[in-house]
C-alpha atoms as a PDB file:
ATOM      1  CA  UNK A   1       0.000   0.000   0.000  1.00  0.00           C
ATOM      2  CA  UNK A   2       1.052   3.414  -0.938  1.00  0.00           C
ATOM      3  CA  UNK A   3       2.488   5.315   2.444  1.00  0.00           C
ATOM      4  CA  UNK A   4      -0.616   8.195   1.448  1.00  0.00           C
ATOM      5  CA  UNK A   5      -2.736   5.745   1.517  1.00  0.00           C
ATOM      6  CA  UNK A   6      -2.029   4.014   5.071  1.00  0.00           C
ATOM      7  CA  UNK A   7      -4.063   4.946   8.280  1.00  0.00           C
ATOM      8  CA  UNK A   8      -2.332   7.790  10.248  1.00  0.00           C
ATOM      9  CA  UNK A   9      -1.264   7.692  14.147  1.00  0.00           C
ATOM     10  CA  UNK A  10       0.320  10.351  16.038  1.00  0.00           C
ATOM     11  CA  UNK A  11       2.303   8.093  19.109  1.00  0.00           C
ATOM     12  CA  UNK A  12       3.727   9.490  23.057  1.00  0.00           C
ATOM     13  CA  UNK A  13       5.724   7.040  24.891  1.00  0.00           C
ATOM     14  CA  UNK A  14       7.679   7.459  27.960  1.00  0.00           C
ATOM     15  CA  UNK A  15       9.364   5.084  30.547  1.00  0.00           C
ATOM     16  CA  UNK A  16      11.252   5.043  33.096  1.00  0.00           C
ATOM     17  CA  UNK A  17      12.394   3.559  36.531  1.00  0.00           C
ATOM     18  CA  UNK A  18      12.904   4.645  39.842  1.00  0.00           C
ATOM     19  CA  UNK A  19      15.190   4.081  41.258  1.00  0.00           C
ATOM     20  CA  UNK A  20      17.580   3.683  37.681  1.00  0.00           C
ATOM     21  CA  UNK A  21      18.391   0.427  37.467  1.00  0.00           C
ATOM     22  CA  UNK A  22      14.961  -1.087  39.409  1.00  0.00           C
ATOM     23  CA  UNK A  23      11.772  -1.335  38.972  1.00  0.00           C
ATOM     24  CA  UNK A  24      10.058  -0.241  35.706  1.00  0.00           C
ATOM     25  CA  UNK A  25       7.274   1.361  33.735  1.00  0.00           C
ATOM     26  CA  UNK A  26       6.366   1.873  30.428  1.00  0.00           C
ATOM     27  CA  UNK A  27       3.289   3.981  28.537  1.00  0.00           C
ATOM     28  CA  UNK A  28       2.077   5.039  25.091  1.00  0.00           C
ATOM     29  CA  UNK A  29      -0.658   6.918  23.790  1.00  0.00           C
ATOM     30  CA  UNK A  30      -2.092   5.952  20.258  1.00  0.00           C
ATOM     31  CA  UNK A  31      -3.846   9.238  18.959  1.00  0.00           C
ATOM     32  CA  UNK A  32      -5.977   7.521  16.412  1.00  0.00           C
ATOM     33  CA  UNK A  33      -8.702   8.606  13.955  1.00  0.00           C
ATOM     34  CA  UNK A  34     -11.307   7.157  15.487  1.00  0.00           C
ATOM     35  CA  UNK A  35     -10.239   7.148  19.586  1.00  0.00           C
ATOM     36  CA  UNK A  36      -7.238   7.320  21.764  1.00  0.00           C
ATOM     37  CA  UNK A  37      -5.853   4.211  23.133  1.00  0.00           C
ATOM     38  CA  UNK A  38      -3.538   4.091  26.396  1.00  0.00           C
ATOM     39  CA  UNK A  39      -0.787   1.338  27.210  1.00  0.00           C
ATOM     40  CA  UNK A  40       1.326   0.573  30.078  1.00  0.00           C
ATOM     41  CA  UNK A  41       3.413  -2.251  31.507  1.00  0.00           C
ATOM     42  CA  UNK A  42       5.841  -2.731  33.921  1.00  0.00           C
ATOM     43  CA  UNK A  43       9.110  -4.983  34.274  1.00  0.00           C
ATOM     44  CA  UNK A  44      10.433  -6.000  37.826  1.00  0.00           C
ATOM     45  CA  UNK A  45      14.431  -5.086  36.825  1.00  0.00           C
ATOM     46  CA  UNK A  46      15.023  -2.679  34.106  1.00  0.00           C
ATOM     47  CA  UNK A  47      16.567   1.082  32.996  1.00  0.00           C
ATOM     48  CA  UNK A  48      15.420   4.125  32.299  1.00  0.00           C
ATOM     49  CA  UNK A  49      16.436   3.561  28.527  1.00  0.00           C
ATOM     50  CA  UNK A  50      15.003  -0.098  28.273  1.00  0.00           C
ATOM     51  CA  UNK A  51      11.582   1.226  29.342  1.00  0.00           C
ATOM     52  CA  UNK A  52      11.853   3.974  26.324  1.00  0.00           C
ATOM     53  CA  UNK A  53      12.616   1.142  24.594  1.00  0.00           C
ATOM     54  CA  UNK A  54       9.568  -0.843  25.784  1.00  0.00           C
ATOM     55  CA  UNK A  55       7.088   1.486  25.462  1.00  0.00           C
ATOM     56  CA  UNK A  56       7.818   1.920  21.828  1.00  0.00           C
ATOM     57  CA  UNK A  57       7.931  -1.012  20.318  1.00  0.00           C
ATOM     58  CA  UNK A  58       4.893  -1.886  22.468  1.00  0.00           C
ATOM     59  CA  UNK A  59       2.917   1.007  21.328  1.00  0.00           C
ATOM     60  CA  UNK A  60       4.063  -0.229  17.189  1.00  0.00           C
ATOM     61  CA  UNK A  61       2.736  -3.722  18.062  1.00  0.00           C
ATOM     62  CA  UNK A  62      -0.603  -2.015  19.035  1.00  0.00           C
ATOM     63  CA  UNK A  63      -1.078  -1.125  15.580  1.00  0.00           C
ATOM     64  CA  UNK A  64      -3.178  -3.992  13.165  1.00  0.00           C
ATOM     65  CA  UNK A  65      -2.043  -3.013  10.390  1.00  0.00           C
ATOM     66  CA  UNK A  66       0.881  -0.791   8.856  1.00  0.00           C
ATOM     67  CA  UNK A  67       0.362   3.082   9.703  1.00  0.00           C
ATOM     68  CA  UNK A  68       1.690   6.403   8.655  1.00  0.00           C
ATOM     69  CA  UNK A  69       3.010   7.320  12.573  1.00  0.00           C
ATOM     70  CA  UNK A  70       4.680   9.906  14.561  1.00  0.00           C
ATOM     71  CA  UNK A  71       6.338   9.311  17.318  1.00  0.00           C
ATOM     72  CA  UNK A  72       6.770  11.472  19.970  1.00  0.00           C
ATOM     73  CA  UNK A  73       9.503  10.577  22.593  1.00  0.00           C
ATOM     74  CA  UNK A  74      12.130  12.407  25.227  1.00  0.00           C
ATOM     75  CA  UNK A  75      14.812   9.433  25.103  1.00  0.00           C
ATOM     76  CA  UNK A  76      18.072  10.551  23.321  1.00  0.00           C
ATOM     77  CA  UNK A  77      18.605   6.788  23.623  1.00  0.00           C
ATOM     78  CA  UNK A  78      15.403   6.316  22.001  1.00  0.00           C
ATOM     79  CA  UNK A  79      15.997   8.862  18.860  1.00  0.00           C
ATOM     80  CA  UNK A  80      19.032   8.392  18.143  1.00  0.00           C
ATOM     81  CA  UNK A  81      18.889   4.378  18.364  1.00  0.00           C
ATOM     82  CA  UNK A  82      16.564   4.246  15.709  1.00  0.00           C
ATOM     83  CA  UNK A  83      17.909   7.354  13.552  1.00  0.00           C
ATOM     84  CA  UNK A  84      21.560   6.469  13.851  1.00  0.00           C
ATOM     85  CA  UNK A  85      22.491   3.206  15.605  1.00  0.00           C
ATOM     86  CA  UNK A  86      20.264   0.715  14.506  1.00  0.00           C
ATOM     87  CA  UNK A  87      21.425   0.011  10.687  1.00  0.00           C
ATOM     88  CA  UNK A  88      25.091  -0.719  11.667  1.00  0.00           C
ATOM     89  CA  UNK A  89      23.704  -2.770  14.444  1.00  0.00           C
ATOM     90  CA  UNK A  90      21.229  -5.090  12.011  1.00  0.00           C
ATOM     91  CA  UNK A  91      24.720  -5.212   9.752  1.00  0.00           C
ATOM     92  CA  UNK A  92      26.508  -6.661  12.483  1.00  0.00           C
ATOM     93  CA  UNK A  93      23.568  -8.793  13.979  1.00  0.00           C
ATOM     94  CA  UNK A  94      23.305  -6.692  16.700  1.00  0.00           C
ATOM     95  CA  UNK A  95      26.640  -6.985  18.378  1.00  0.00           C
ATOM     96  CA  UNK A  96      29.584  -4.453  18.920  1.00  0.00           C
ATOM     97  CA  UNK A  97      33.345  -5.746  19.481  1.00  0.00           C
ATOM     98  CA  UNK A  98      31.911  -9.074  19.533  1.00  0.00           C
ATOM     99  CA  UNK A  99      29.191  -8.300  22.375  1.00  0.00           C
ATOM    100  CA  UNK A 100      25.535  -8.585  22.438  1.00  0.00           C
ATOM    101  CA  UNK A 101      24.167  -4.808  22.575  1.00  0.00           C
ATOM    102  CA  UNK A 102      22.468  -3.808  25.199  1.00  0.00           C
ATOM    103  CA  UNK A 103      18.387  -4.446  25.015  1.00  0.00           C
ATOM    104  CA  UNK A 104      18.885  -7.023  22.105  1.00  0.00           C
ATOM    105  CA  UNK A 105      15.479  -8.307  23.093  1.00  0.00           C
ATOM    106  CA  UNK A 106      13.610  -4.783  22.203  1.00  0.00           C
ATOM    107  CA  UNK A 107      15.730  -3.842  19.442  1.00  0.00           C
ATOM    108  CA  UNK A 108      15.252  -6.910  17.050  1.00  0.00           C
ATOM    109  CA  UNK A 109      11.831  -6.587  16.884  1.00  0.00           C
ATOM    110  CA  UNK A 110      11.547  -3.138  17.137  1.00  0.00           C
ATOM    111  CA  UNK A 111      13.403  -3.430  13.748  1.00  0.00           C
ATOM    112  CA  UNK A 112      11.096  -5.244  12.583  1.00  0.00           C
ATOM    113  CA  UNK A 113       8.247  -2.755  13.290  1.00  0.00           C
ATOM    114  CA  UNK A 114      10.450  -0.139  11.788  1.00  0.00           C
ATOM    115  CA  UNK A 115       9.854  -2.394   8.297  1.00  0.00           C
ATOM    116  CA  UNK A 116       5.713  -2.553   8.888  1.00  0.00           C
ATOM    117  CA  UNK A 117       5.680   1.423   9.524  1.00  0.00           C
ATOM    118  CA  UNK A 118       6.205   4.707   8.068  1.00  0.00           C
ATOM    119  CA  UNK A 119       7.362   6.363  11.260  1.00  0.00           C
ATOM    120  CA  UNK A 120       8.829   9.909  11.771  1.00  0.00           C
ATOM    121  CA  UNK A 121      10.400  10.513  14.613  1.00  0.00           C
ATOM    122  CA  UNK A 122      10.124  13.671  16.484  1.00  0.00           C
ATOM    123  CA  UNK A 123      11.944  14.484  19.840  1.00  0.00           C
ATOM    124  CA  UNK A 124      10.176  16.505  22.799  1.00  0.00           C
ATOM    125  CA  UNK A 125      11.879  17.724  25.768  1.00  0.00           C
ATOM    126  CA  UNK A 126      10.085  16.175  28.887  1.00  0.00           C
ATOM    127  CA  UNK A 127       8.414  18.012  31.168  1.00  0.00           C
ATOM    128  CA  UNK A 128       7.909  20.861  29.101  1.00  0.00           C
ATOM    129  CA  UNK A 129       4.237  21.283  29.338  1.00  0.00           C
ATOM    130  CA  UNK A 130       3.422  19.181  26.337  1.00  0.00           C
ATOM    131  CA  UNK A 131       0.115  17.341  28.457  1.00  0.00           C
ATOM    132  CA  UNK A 132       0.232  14.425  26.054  1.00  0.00           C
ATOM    133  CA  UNK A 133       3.479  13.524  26.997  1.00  0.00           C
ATOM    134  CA  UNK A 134       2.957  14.512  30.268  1.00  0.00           C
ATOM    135  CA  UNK A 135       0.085  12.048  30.434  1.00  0.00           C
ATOM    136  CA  UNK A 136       2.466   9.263  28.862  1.00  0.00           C
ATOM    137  CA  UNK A 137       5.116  10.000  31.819  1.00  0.00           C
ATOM    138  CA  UNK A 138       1.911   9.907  34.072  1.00  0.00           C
ATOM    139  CA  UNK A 139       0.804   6.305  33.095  1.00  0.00           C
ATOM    140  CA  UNK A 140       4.931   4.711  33.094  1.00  0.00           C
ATOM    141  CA  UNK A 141       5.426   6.393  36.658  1.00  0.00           C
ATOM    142  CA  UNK A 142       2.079   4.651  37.542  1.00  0.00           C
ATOM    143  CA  UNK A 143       3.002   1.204  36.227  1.00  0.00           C
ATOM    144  CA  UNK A 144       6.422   1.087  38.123  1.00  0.00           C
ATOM    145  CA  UNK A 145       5.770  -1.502  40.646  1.00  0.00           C
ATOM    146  CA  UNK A 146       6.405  -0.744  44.860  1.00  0.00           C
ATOM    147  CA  UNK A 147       8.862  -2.853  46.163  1.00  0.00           C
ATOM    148  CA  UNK A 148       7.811  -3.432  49.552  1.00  0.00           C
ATOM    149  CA  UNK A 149       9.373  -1.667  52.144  1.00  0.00           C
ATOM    150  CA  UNK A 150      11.649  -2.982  54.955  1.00  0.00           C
ATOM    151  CA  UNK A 151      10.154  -1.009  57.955  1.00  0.00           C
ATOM    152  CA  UNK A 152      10.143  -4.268  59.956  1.00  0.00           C
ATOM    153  CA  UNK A 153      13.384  -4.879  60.365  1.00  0.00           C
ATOM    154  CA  UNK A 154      13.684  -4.811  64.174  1.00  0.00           C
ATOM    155  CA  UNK A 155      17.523  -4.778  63.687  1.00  0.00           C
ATOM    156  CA  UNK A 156      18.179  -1.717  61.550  1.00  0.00           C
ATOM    157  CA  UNK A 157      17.677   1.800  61.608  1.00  0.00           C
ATOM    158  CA  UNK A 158      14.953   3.444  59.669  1.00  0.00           C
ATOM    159  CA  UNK A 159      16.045   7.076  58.370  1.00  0.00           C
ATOM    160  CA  UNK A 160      12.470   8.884  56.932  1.00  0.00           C
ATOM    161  CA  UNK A 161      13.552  11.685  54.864  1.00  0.00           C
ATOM    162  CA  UNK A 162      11.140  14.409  53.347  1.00  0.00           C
ATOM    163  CA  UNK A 163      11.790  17.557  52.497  1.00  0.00           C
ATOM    164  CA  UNK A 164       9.469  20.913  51.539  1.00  0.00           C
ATOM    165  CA  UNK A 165       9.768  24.483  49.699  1.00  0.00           C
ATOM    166  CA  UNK A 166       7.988  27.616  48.898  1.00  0.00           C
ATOM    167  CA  UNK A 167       8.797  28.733  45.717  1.00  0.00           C
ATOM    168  CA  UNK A 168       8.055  32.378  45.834  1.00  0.00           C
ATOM    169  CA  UNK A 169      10.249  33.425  48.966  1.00  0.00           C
ATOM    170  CA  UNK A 170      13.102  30.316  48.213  1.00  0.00           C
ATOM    171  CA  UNK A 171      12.914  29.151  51.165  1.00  0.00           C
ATOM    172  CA  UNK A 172      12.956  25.547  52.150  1.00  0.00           C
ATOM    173  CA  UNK A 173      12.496  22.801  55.252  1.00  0.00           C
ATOM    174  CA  UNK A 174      13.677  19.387  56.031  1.00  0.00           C
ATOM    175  CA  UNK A 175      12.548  16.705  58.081  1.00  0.00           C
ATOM    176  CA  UNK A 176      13.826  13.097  59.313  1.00  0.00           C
ATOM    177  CA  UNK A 177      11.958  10.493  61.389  1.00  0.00           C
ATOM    178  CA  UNK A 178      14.314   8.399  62.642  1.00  0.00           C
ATOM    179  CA  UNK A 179      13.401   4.937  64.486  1.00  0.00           C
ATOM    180  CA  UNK A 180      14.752   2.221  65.709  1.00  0.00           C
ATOM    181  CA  UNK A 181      12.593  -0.922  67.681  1.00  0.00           C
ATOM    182  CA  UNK A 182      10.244   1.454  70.104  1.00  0.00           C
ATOM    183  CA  UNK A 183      12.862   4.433  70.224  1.00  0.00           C
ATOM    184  CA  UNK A 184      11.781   7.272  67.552  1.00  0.00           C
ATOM    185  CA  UNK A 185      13.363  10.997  67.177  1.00  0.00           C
ATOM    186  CA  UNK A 186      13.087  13.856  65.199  1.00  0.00           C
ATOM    187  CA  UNK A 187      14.908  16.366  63.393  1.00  0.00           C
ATOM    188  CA  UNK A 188      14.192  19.322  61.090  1.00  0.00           C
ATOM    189  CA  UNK A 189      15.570  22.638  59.896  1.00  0.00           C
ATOM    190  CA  UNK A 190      15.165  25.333  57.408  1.00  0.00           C
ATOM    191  CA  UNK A 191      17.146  27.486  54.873  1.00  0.00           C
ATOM    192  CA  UNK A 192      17.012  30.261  52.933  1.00  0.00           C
ATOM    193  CA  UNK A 193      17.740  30.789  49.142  1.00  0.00           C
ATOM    194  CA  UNK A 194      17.547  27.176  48.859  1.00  0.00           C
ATOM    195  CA  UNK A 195      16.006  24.681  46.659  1.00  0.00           C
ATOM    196  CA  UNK A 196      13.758  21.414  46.683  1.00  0.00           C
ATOM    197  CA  UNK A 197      16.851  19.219  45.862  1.00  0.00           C
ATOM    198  CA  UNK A 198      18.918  21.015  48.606  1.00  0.00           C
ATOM    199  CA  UNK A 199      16.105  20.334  50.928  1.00  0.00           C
ATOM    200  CA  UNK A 200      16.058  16.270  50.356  1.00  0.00           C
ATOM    201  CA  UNK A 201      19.997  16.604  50.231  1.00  0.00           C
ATOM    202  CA  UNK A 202      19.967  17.721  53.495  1.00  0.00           C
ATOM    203  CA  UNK A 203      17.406  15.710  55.236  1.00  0.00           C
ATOM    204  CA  UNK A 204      19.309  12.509  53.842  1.00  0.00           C
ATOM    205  CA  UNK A 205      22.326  13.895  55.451  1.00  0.00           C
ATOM    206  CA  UNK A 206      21.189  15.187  59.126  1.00  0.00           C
ATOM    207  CA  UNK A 207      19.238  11.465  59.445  1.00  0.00           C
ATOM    208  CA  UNK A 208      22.799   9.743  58.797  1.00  0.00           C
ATOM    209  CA  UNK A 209      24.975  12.158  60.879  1.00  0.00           C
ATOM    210  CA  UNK A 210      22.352  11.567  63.906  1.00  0.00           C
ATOM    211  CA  UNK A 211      23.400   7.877  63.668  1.00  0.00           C
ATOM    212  CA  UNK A 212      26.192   7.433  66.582  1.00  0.00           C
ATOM    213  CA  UNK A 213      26.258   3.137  66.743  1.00  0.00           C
ATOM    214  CA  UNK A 214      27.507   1.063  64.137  1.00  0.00           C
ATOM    215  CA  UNK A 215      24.011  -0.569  62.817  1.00  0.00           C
ATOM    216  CA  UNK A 216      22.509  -1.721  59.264  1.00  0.00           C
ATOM    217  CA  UNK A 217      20.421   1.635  57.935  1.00  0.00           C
ATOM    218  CA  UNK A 218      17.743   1.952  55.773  1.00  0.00           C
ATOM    219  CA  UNK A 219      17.547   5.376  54.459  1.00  0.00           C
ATOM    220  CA  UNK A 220      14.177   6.216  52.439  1.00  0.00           C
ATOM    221  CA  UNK A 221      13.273   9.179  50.438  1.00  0.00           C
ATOM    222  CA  UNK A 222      10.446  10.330  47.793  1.00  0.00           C
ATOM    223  CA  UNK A 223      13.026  11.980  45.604  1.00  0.00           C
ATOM    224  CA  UNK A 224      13.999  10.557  42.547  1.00  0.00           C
ATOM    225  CA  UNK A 225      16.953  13.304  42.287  1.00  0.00           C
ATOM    226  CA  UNK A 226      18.155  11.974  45.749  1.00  0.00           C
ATOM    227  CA  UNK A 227      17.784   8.336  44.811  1.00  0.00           C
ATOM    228  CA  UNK A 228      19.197   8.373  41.634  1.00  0.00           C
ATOM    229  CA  UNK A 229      22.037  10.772  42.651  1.00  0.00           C
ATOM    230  CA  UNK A 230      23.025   8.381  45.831  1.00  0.00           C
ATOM    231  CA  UNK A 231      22.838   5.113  44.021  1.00  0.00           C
ATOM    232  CA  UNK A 232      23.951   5.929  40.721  1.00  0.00           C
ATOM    233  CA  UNK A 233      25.173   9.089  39.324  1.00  0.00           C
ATOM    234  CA  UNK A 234      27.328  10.132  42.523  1.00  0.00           C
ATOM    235  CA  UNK A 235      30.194   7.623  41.685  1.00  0.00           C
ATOM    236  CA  UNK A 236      30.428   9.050  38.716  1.00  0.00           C
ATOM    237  CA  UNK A 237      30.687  12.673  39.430  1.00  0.00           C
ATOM    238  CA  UNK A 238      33.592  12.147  41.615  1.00  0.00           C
ATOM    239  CA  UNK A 239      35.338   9.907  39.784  1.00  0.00           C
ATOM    240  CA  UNK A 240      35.259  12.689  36.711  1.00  0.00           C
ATOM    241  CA  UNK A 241      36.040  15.688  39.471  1.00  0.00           C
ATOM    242  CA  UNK A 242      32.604  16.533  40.134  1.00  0.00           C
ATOM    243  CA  UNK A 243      31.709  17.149  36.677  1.00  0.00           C
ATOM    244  CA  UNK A 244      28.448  16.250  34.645  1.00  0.00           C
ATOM    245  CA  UNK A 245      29.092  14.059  31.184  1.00  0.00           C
ATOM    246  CA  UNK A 246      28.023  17.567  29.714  1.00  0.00           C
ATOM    247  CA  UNK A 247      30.651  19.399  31.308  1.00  0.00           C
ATOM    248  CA  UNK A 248      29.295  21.306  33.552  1.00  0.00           C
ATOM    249  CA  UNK A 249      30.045  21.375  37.225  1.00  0.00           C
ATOM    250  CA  UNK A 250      27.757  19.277  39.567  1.00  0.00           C
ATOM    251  CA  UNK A 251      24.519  21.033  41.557  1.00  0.00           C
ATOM    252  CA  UNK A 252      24.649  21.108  45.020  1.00  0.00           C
ATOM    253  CA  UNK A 253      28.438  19.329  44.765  1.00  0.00           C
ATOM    254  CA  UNK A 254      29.009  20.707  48.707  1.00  0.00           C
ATOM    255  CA  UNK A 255      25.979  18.483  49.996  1.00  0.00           C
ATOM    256  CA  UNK A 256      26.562  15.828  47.386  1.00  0.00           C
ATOM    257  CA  UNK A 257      30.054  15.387  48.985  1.00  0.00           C
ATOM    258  CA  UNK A 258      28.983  15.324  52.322  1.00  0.00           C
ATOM    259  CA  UNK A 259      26.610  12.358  51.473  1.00  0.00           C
ATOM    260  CA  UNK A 260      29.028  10.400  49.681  1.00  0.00           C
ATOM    261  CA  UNK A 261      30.995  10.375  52.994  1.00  0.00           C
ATOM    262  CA  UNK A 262      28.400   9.545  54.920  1.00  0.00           C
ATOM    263  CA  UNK A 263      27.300   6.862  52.800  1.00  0.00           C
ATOM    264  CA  UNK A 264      30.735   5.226  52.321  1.00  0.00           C
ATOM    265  CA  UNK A 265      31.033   5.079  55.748  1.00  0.00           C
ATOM    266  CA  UNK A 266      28.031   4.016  56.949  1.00  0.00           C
ATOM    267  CA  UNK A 267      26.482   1.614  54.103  1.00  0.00           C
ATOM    268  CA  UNK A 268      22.827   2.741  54.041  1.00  0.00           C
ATOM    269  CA  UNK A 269      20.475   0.457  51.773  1.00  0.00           C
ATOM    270  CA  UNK A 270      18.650   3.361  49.848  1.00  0.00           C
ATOM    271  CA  UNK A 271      14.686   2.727  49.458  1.00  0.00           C
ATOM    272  CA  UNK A 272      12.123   5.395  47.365  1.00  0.00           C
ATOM    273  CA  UNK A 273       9.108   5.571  48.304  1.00  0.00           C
ATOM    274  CA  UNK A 274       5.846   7.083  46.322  1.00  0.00           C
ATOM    275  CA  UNK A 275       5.036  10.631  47.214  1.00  0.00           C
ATOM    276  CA  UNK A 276       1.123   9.150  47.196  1.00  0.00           C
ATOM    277  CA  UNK A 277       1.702   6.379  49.812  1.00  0.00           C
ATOM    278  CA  UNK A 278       4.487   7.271  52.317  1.00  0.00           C
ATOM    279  CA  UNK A 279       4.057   5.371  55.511  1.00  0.00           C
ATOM    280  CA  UNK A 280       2.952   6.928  58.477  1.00  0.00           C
ATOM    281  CA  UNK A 281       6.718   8.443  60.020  1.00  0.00           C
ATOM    282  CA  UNK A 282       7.281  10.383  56.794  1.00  0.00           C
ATOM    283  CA  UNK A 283       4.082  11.617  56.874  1.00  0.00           C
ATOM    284  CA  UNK A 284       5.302  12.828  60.107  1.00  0.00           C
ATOM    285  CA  UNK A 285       8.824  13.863  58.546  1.00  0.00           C
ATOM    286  CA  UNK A 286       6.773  15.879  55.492  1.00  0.00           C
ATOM    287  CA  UNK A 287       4.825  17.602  58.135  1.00  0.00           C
ATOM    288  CA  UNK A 288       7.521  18.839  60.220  1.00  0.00           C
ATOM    289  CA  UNK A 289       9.393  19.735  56.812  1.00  0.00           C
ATOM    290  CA  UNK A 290       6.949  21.814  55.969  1.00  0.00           C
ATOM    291  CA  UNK A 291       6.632  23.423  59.462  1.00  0.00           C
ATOM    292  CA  UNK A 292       9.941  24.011  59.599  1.00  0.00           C
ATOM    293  CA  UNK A 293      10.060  26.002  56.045  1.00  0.00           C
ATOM    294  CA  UNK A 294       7.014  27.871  56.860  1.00  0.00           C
ATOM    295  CA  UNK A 295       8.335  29.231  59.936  1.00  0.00           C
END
């Protein structure tokens, strides 16, 4: 069939995990002539990029029959994968220096959709106010499935972290529950010309210093910036002397420094939690956050 002649769809994916590598989600949106159409899914281990990935080649399947589509996505990965990538990998039967590429999996028959298709690609920037791709990030942070949550681990400490800030006088609180068995305390703070990420920064850090006897931690926080930053990208940042792949020197590197101290030293296992079902202490630690930057 002529490509004027095929049915049209306009396509948003996102995906993503939290924390990246972990637990997964994936979305589309299929605009079609006749009705919109929503996906999602979910994988138990996966990245950031393999849930672009998903999402997709998911959202291709969808379609019965070939289409005229555009795709809308915010994954570099993503764009240039397809756009760049993919022909030398499908020449080399998708390895590189004699490895398997990442995602194989996706990629092969995501090819193969490529073939049934007309597709043009079109990159968005995320979170930009576009509300059908905010509504695709929507629908893959919903599908990311909870791990549950060690809070009853009698032998550990349990740092709740939460953080708040007004926007329009920059000014910010944090708050920590911490508990161990029946003992529980308390801590909080505020500061000025400050920021969101500052706030969680610090929180995470005034829960560890408070810890004064060598025992397992488990630190939890409802910031993926925090998460992400501790688990993942911190390692890297110092190891290239606290500068981003882009060049540009690291946000908050005095607090980020701190916490890498404190979490070489003291081992914490890191845990995120939803913002829309925190457990009852950081309730209590988002409460006296806010407090705190209110007063």
């Amino acid at each position: 069939m002529p490509h004027d002649d095929l049915p049209s769809a306009i396509i948003y994916t996102d995906g993503g995990c939290n924390p990246n590598p972990g637990p997964g989600g994936w979305a589309a949106i299929l605009r079609l002539p006749d009705a919109d159409r929503e996906l999602s899914g979910s994988e138990a281990e996966a990245t950031n990029n393999r849930m672009e990935l998903r999402a997709a080649l998911e959202a291709l399947r969808a379609l019965p029959c070939s289409h005229r589509v555009e795709l809308y996505t915010d994954s570099r990965y993503l764009q240039r994968g397809v756009t760049e990538w993919l022909p030398g990998w499908i020449a080399n039967r998708f390895r590189v220096q004699d490895r398997e590429i990442k995602n194989r999996d996706l990629w092969e028959p995501l090819a193969r959709e490529l073939e049934r298709h007309q597709i043009t690609w079109r990159w968005t920037k995320g979170h930009a106010g576009d509300p059908w791709n905010e509504r695709a990030d929507q629908l893959a942070r919903a599908a990311i499935p909870a791990k549950s949550l060690p809070l009853d681990d009698k032998n550990a400490v349990h740092v709740l972290t939460a953080a708040a800030y007004l926007g329009r006088a920059r000014k910010g609180g944090w708050g920590v529950i911490l508990s161990y068995r029946t003992h529980r305390k308390s801590l909080s703070g505020a500061e000025k010309a400050t920021s969101a990420n500052r706030m969680h920064l610090r929180a995470a850090i005034e829960g560890l210093r408070a810890i004064q006897r060598p025992l397992p931690i488990h630190i939890y926080t409802a910031s993926d910036y925090l998460i992400n930053g501790a688990i993942t990208w911190v390692k890297g940042w110092a190891a290239n002397g606290w500068v981003t792949k882009d060049g540009k020197d690291v946000s908050n590197r005095d607090l980020w420094e701190e916490l890498a101290a404190l979490d070489a030293r003291l081992k914490p296992a890191w845990h995120v939690v939803s913002s829309e079902s925190m457990p009852e202490p950081m309730v209590e630690a988002k409460r006296i956050a806010t407090e705190a930057a209110k007063a």
